[in-house]
C-alpha atoms as a PDB file:
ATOM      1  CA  UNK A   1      -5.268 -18.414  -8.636  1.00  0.00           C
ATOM      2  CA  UNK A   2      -1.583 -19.096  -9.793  1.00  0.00           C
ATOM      3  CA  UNK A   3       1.393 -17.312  -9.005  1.00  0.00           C
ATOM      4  CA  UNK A   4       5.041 -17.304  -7.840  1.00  0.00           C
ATOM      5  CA  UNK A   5       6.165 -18.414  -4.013  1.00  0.00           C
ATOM      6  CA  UNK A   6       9.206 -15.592  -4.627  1.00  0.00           C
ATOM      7  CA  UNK A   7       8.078 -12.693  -2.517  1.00  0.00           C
ATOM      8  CA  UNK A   8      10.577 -10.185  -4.687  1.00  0.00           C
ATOM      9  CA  UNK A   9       7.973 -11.019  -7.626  1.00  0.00           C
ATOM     10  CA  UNK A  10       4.764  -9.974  -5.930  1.00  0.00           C
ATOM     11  CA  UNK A  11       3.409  -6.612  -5.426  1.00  0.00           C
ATOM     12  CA  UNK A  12       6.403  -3.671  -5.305  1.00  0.00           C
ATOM     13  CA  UNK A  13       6.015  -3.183  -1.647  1.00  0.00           C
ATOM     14  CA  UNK A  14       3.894  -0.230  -0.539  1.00  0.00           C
ATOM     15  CA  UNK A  15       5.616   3.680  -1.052  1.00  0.00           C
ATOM     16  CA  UNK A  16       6.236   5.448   1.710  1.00  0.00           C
ATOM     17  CA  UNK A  17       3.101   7.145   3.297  1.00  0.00           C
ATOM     18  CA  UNK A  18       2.635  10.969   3.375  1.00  0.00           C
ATOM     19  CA  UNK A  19       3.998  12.091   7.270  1.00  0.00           C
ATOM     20  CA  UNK A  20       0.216  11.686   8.203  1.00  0.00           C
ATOM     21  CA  UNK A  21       0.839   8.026   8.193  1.00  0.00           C
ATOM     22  CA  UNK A  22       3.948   7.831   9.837  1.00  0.00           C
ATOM     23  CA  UNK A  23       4.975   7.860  13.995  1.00  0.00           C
ATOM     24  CA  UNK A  24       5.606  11.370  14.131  1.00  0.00           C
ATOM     25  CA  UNK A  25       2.920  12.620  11.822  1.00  0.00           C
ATOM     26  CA  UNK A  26       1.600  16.112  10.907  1.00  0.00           C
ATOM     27  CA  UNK A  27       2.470  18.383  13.938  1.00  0.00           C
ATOM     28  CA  UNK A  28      -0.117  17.939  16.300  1.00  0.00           C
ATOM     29  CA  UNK A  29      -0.975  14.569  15.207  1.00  0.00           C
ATOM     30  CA  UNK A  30      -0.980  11.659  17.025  1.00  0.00           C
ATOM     31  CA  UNK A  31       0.427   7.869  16.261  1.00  0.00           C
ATOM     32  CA  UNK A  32      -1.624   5.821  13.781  1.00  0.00           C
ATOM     33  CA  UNK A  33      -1.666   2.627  12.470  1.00  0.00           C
ATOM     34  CA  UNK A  34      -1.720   2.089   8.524  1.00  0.00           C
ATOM     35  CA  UNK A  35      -1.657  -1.113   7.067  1.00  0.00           C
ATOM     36  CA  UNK A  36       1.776  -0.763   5.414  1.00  0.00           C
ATOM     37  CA  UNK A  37       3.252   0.491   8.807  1.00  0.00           C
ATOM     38  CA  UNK A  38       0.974  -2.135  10.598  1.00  0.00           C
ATOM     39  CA  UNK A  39       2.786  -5.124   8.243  1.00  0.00           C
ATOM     40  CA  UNK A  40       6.411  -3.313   9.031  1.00  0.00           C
ATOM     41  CA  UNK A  41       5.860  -4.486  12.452  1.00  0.00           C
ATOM     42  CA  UNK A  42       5.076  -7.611  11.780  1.00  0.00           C
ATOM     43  CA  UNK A  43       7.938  -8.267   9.677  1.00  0.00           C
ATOM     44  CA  UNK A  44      10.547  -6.803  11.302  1.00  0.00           C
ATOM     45  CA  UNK A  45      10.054  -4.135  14.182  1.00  0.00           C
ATOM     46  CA  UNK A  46      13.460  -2.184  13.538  1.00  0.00           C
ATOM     47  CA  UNK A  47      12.118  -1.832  10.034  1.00  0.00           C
ATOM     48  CA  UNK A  48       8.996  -0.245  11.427  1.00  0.00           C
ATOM     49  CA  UNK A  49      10.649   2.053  13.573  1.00  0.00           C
ATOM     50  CA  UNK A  50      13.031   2.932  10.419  1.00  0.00           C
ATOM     51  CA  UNK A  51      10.566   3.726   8.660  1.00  0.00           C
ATOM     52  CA  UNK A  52       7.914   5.122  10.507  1.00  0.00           C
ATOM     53  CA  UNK A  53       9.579   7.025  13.297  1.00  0.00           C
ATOM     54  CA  UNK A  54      13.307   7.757  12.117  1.00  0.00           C
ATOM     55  CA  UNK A  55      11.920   7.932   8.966  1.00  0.00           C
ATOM     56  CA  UNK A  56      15.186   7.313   6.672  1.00  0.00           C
ATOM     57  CA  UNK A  57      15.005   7.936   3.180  1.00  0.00           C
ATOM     58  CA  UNK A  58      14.404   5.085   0.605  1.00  0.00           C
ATOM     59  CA  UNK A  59      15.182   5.001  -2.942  1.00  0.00           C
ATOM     60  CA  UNK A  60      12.662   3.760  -4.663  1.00  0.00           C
ATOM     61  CA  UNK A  61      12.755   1.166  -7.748  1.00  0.00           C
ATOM     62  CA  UNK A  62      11.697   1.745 -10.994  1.00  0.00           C
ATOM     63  CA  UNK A  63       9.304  -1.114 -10.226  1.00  0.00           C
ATOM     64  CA  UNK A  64       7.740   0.791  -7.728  1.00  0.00           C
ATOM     65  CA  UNK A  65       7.756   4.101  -9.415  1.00  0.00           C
ATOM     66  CA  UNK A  66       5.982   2.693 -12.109  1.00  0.00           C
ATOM     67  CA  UNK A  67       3.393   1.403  -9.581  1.00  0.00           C
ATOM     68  CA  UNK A  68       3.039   5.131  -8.210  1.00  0.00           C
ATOM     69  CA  UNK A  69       2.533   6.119 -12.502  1.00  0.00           C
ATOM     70  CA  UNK A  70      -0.065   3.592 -12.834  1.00  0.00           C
ATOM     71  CA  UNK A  71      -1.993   4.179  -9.889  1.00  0.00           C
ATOM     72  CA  UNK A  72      -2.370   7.757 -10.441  1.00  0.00           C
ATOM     73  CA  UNK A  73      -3.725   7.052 -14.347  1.00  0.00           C
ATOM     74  CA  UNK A  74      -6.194   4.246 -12.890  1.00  0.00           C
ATOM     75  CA  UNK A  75      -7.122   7.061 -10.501  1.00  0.00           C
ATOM     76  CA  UNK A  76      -7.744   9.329 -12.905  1.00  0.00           C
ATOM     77  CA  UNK A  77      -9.447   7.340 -15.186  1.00  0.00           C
ATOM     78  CA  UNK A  78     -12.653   6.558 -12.839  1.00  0.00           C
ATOM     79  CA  UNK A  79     -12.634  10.983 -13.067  1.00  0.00           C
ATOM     80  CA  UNK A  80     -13.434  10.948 -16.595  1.00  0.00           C
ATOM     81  CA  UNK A  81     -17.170  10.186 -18.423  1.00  0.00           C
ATOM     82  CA  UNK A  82     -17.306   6.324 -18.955  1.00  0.00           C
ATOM     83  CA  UNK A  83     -17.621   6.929 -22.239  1.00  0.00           C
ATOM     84  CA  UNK A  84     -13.681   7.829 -22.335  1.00  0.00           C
ATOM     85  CA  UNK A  85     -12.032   5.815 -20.322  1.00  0.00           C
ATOM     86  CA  UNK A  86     -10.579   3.736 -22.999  1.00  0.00           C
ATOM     87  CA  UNK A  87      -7.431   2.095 -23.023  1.00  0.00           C
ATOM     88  CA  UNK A  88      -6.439   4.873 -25.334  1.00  0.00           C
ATOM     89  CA  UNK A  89      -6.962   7.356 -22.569  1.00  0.00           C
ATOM     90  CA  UNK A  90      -5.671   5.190 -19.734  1.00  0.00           C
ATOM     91  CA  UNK A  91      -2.104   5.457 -21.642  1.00  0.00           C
ATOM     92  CA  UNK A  92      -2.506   9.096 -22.265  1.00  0.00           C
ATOM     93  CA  UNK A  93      -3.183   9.692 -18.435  1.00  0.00           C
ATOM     94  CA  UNK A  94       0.149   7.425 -17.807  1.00  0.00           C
ATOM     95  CA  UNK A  95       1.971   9.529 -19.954  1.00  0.00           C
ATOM     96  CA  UNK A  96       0.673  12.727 -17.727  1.00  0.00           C
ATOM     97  CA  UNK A  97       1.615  11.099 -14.396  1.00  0.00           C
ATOM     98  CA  UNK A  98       5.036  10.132 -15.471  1.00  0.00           C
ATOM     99  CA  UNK A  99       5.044  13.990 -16.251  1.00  0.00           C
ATOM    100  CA  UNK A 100       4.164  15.487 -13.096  1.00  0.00           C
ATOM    101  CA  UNK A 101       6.312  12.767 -11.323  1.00  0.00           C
ATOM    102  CA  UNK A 102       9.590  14.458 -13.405  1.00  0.00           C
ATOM    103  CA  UNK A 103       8.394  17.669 -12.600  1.00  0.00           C
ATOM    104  CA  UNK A 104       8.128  17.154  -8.781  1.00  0.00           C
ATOM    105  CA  UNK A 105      11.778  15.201  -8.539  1.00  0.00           C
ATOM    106  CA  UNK A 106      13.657  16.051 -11.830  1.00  0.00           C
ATOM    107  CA  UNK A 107      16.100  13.747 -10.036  1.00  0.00           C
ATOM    108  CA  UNK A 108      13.626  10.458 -11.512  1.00  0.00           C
ATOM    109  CA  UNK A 109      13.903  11.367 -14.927  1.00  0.00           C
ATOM    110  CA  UNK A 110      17.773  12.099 -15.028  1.00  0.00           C
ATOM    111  CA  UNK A 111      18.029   8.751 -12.759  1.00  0.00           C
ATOM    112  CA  UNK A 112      16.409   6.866 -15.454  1.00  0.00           C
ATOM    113  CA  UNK A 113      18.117   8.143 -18.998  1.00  0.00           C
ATOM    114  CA  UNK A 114      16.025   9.299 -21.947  1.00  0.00           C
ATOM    115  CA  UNK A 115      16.511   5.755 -23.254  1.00  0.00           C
ATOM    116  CA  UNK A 116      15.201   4.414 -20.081  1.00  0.00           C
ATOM    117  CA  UNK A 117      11.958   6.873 -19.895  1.00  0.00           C
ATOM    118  CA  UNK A 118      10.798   5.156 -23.193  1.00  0.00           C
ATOM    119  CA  UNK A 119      11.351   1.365 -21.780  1.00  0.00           C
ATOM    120  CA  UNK A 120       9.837   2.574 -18.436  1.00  0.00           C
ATOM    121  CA  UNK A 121       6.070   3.907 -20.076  1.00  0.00           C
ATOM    122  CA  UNK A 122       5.965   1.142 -21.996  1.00  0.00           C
ATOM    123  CA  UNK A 123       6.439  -1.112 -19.203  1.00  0.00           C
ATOM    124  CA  UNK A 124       3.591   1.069 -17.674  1.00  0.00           C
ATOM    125  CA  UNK A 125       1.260   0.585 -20.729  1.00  0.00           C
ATOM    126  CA  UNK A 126       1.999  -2.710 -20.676  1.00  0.00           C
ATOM    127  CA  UNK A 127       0.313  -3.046 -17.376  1.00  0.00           C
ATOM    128  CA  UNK A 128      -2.342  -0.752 -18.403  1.00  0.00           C
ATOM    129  CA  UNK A 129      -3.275  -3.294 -21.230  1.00  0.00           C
ATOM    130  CA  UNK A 130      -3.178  -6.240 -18.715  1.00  0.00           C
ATOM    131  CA  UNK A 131      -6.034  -4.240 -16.788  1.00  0.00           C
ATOM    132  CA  UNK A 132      -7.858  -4.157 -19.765  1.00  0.00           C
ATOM    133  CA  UNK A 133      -8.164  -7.556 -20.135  1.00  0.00           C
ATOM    134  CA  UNK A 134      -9.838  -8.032 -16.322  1.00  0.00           C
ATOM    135  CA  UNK A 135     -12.318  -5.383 -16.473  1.00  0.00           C
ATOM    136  CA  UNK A 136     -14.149  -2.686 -18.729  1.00  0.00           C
ATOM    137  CA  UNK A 137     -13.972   0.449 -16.708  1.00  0.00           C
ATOM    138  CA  UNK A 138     -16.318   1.860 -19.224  1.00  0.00           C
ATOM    139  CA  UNK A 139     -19.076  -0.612 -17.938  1.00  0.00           C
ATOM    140  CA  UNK A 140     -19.386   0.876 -14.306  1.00  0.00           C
ATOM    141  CA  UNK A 141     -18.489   4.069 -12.378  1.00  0.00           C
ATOM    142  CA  UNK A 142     -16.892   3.644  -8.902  1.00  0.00           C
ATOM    143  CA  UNK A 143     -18.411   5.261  -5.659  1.00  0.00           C
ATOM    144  CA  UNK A 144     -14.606   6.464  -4.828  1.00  0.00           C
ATOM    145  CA  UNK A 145     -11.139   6.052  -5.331  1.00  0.00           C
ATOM    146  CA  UNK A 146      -8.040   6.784  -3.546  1.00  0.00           C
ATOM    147  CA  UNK A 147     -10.472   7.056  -0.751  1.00  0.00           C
ATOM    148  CA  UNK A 148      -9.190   8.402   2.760  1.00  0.00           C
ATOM    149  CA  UNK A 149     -10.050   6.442   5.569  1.00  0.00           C
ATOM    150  CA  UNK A 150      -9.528   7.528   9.349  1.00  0.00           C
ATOM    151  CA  UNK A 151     -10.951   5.383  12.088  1.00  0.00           C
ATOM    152  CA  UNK A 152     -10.675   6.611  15.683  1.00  0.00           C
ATOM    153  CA  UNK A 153     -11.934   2.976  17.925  1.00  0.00           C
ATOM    154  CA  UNK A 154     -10.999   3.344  21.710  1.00  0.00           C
ATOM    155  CA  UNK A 155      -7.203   3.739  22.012  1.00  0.00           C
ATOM    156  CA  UNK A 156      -6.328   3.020  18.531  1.00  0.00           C
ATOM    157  CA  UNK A 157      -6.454   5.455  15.384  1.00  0.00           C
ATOM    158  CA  UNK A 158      -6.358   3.913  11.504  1.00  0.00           C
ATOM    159  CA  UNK A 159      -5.586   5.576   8.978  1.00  0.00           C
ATOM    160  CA  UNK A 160      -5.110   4.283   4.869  1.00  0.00           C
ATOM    161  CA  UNK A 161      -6.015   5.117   1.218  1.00  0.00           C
ATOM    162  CA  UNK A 162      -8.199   2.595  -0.584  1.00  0.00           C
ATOM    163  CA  UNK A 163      -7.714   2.385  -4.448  1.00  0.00           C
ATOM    164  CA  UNK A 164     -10.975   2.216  -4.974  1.00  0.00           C
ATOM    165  CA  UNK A 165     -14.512   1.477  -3.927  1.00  0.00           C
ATOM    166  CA  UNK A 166     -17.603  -0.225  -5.826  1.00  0.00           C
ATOM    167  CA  UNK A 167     -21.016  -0.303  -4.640  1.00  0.00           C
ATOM    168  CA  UNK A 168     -23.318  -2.373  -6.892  1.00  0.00           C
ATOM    169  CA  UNK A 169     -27.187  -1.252  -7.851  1.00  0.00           C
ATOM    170  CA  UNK A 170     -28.378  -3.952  -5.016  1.00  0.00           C
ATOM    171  CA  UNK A 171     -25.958  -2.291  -2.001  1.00  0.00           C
ATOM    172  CA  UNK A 172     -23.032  -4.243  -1.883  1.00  0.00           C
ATOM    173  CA  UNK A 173     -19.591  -3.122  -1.661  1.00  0.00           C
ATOM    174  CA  UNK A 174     -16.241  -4.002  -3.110  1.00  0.00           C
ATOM    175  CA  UNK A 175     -12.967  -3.196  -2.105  1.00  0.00           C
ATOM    176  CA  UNK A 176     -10.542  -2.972  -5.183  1.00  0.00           C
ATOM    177  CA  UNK A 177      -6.960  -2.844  -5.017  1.00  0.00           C
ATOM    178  CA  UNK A 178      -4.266  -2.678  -7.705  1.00  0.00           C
ATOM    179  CA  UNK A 179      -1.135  -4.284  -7.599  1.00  0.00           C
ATOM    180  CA  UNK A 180       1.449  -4.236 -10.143  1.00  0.00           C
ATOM    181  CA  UNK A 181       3.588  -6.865  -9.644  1.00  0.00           C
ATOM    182  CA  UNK A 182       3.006 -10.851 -10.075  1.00  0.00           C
ATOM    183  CA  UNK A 183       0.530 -12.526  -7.819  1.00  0.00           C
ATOM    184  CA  UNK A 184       1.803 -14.307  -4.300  1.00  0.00           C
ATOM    185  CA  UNK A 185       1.274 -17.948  -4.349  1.00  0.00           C
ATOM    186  CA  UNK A 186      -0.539 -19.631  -1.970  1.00  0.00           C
ATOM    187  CA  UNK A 187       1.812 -19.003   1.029  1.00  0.00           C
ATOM    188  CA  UNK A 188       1.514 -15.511   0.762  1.00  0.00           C
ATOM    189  CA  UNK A 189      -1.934 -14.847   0.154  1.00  0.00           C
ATOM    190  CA  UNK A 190      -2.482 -14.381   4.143  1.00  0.00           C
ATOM    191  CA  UNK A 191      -0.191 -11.558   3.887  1.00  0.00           C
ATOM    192  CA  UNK A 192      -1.405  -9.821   0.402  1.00  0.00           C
ATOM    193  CA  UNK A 193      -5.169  -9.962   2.275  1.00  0.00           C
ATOM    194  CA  UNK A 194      -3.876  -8.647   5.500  1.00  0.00           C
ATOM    195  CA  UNK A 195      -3.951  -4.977   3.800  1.00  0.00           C
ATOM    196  CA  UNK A 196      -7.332  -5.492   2.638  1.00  0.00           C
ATOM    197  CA  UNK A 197      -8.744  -7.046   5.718  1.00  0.00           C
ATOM    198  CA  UNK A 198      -7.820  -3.565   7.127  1.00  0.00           C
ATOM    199  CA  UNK A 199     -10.146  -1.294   4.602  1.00  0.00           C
ATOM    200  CA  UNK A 200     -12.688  -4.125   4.602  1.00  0.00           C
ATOM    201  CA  UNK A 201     -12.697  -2.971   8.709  1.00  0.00           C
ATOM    202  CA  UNK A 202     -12.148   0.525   7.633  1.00  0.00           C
ATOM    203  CA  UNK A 203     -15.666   0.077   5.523  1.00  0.00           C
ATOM    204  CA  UNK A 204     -17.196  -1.769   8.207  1.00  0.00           C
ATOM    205  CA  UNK A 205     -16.747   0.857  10.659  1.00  0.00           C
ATOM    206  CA  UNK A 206     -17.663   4.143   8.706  1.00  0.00           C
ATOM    207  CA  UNK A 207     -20.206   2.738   6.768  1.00  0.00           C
ATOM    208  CA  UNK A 208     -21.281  -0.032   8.879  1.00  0.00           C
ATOM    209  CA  UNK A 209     -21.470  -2.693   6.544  1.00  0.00           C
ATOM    210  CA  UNK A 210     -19.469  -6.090   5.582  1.00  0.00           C
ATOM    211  CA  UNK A 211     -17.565  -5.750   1.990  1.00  0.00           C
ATOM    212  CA  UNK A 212     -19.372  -8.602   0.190  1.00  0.00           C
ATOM    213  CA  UNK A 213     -15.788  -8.399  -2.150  1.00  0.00           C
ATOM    214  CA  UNK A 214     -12.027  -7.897  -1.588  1.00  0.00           C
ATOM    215  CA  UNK A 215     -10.288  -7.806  -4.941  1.00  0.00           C
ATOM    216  CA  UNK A 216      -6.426  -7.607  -5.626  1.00  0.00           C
ATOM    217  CA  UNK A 217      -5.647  -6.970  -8.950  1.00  0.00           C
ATOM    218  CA  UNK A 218      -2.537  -7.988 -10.301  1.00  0.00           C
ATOM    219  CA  UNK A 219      -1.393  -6.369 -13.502  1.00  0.00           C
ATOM    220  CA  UNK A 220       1.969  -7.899 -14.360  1.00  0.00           C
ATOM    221  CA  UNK A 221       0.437 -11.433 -14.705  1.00  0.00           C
ATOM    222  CA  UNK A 222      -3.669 -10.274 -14.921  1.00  0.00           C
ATOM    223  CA  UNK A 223      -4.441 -12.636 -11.889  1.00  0.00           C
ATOM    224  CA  UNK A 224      -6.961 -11.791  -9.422  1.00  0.00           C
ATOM    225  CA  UNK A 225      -7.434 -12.463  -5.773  1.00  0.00           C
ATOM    226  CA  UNK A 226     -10.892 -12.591  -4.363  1.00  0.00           C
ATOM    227  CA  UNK A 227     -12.146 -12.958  -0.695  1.00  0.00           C
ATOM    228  CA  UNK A 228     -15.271 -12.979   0.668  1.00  0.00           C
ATOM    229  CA  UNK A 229     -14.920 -11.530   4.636  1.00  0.00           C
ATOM    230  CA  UNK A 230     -17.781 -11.842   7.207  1.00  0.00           C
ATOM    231  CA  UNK A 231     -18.595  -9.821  10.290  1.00  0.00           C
ATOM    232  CA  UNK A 232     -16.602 -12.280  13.010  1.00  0.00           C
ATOM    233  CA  UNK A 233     -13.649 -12.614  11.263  1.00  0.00           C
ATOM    234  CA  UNK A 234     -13.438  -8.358  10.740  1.00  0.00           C
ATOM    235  CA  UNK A 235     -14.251  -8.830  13.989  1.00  0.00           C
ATOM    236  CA  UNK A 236     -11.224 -11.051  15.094  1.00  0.00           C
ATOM    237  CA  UNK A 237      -8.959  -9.009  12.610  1.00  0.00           C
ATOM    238  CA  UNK A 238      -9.786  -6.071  14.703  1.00  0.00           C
ATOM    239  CA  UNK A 239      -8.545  -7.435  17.827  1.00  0.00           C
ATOM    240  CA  UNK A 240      -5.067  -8.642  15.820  1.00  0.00           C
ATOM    241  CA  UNK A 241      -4.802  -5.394  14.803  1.00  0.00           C
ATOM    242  CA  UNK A 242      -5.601  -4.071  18.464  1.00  0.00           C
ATOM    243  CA  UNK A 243      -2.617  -6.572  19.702  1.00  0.00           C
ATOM    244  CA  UNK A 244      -0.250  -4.946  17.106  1.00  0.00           C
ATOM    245  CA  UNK A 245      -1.360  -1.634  17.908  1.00  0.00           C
ATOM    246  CA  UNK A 246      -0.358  -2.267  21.535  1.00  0.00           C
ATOM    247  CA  UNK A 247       3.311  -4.002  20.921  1.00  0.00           C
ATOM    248  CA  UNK A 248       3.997  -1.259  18.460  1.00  0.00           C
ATOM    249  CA  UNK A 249       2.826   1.640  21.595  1.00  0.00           C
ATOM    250  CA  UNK A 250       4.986  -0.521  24.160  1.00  0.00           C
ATOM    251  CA  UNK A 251       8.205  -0.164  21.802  1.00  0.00           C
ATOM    252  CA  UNK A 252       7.683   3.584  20.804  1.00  0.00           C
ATOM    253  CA  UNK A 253       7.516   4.205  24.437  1.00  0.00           C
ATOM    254  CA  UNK A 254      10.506   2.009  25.397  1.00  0.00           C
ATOM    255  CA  UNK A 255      12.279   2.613  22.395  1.00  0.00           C
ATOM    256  CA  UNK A 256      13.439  -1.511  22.065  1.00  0.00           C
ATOM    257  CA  UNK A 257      12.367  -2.221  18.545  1.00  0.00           C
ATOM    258  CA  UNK A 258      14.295  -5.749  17.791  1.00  0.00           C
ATOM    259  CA  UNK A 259      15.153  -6.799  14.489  1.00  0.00           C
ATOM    260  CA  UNK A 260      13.383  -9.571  12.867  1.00  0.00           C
ATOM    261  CA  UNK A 261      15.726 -11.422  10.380  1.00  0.00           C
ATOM    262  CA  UNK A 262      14.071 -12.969   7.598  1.00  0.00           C
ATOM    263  CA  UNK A 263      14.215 -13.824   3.734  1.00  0.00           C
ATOM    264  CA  UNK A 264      12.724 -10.364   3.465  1.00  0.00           C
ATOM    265  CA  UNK A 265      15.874  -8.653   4.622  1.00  0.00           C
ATOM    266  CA  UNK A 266      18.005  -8.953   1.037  1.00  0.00           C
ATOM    267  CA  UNK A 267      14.992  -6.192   0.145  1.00  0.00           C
ATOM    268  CA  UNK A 268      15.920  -4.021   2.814  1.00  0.00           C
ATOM    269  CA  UNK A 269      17.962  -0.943   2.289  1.00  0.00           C
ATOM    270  CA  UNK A 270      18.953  -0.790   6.203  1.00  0.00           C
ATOM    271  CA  UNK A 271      20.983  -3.219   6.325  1.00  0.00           C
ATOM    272  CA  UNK A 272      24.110  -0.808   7.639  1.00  0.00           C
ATOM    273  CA  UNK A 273      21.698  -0.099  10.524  1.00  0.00           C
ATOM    274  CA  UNK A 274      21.051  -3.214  11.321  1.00  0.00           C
ATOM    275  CA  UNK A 275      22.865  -5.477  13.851  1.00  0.00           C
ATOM    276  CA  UNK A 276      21.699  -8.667  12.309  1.00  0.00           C
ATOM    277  CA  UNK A 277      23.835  -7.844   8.900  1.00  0.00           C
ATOM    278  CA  UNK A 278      27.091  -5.684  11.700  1.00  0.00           C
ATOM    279  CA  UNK A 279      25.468  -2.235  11.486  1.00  0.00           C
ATOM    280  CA  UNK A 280      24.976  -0.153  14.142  1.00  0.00           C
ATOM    281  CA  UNK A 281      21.352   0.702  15.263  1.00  0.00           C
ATOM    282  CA  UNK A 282      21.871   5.155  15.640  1.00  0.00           C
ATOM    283  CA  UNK A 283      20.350   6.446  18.649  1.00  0.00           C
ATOM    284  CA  UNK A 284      16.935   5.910  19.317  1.00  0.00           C
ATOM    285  CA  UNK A 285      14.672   9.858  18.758  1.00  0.00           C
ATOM    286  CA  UNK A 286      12.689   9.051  21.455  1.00  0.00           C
ATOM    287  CA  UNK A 287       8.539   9.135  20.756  1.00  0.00           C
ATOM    288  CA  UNK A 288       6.742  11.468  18.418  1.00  0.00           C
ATOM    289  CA  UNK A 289       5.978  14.382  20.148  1.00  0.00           C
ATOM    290  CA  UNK A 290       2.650  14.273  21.917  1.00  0.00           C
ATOM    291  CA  UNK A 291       2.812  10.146  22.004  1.00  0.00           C
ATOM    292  CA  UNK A 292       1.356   9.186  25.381  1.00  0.00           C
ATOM    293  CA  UNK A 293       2.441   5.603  26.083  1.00  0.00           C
END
């Protein structure tokens, strides 16, 4: 697989999760780990606590609004006959998300300019074609997409959406996820697999069996990014994800979530809350309510 070393040309980064993913949740629910939230952590903790527990606002880019439009047509698409979903349609269904995007946050279309809108669904057709050229979703229907998974083991609750799942005629299962950005190179694969890793567990433990396939899709440059995972290593992934589970618990119930400076940080929109760049870190909320540490 080729790609670019540049993590600003990879995959937008995840949107925000519904409140069921973050610290404080639904009412009445308790902390989870998700694999965007999970990779927060690892990157920087004050980002994860940002994000999951203060929960500040983010604006997101037109790069990863257009990932949100394109998701929800791919989506779509595996609801329709097989007969239909033709490129033709995919664009149409585009064209329908952008829609309903606008009419939840009028905000997005004003933001963007009527000269903009046309620029920005043609950008999102564009990736549409690229898909198009890496599989024929007329061929095969998928066993689910978007797919909730919650996973209660022990002390620690997971929680994620997988784009979509495949299960051949013979029984075995493939994980599919889109991105629409450029492929990683080499030194970030590890990272771009770390979300999949964590539905490939997710699979293993409802429907207790090994994905024989993890696939990221990349639509801005039509790579792909396959990986074959076995029982031991879900295994050992399981007990790295236990480890972050715990340090994440340990600063919710402390409340010292230390910055992590990195190359990572010129994408960060907290920078005025951060020490590292002279902010100020605001007072800590405390834990979710019903968090026991």
């Amino acid at each position: 697989m080729t790609g670019t070393d540049d993590p600003s040309t990879s995959a937008a980064p995840a949107p925000e999760p519904p409140p069921s993913e973050g610290a404080r949740g639904i009412v009445g629910r308790p902390l989870a780990l998700s694999p965007s939230r999970a990779a927060d952590f690892k990157q920087c903790p004050l980002l994860y606590r940002f994000r999951a527990i203060d929960r500040f606002p983010e604006t997101p880019t037109a790069a990863q609004t257009r990932g949100t439009v394109v998701h929800a047509a791919l989506e779509n698409l595996f609801d329709m006959p097989a007969e239909l979903r033709t490129q033709d349609s995919a664009e149409l269904l585009v064209e329908g998300a952008w829609a309903a995007l606008c009419e939840e946050d009028p905000q997005l279309a004003r933001v963007i300019g009527e000269g903009g809108q046309a620029a920005f669904i043609a950008g999102a057709h564009k990736l549409i074609a690229t898909y198009y050229t890496m599989e024929n979703p007329t061929a095969f229907d998928a066993d689910a997409v978007e797919e909730h998974v919650e996973i209660e083991a022990d002390d620690m609750l997971m929680r994620g959406f997988i784009d979509r799942i495949d299960v051949a005629p013979t029984g075995e299962i493939r994980v599919v996820d889109y991105k629409t950005g450029r492929s990683p190179g080499e030194a970030y694969e590890a990272k771009a697999l770390f979300q999949m890793k964590f539905y490939a567990l997710a699979i293993l433990r409802t429907r207790g069996v090994v994905p024989a396939r993890l696939q990221l899709m990349y639509l801005s440059d039509g790579q792909q990014l396959i990986y074959h995972p076995d029982h031991d290593e879900l295994l050992r992934f399981e007990r790295t994800l236990r480890a972050i589970w715990q340090a994440i618990r340990t600063a919710v119930a402390s409340g010292d979530f230390r910055p992590r400076k990195s190359r990572m940080c010129r994408f960060c929109e907290h920078q005025s809350r951060c020490p590292e760049f002279g902010g100020e870190i605001p007072p800590y909320p405390g834990p979710p309510p019903g968090f026991v540490s």
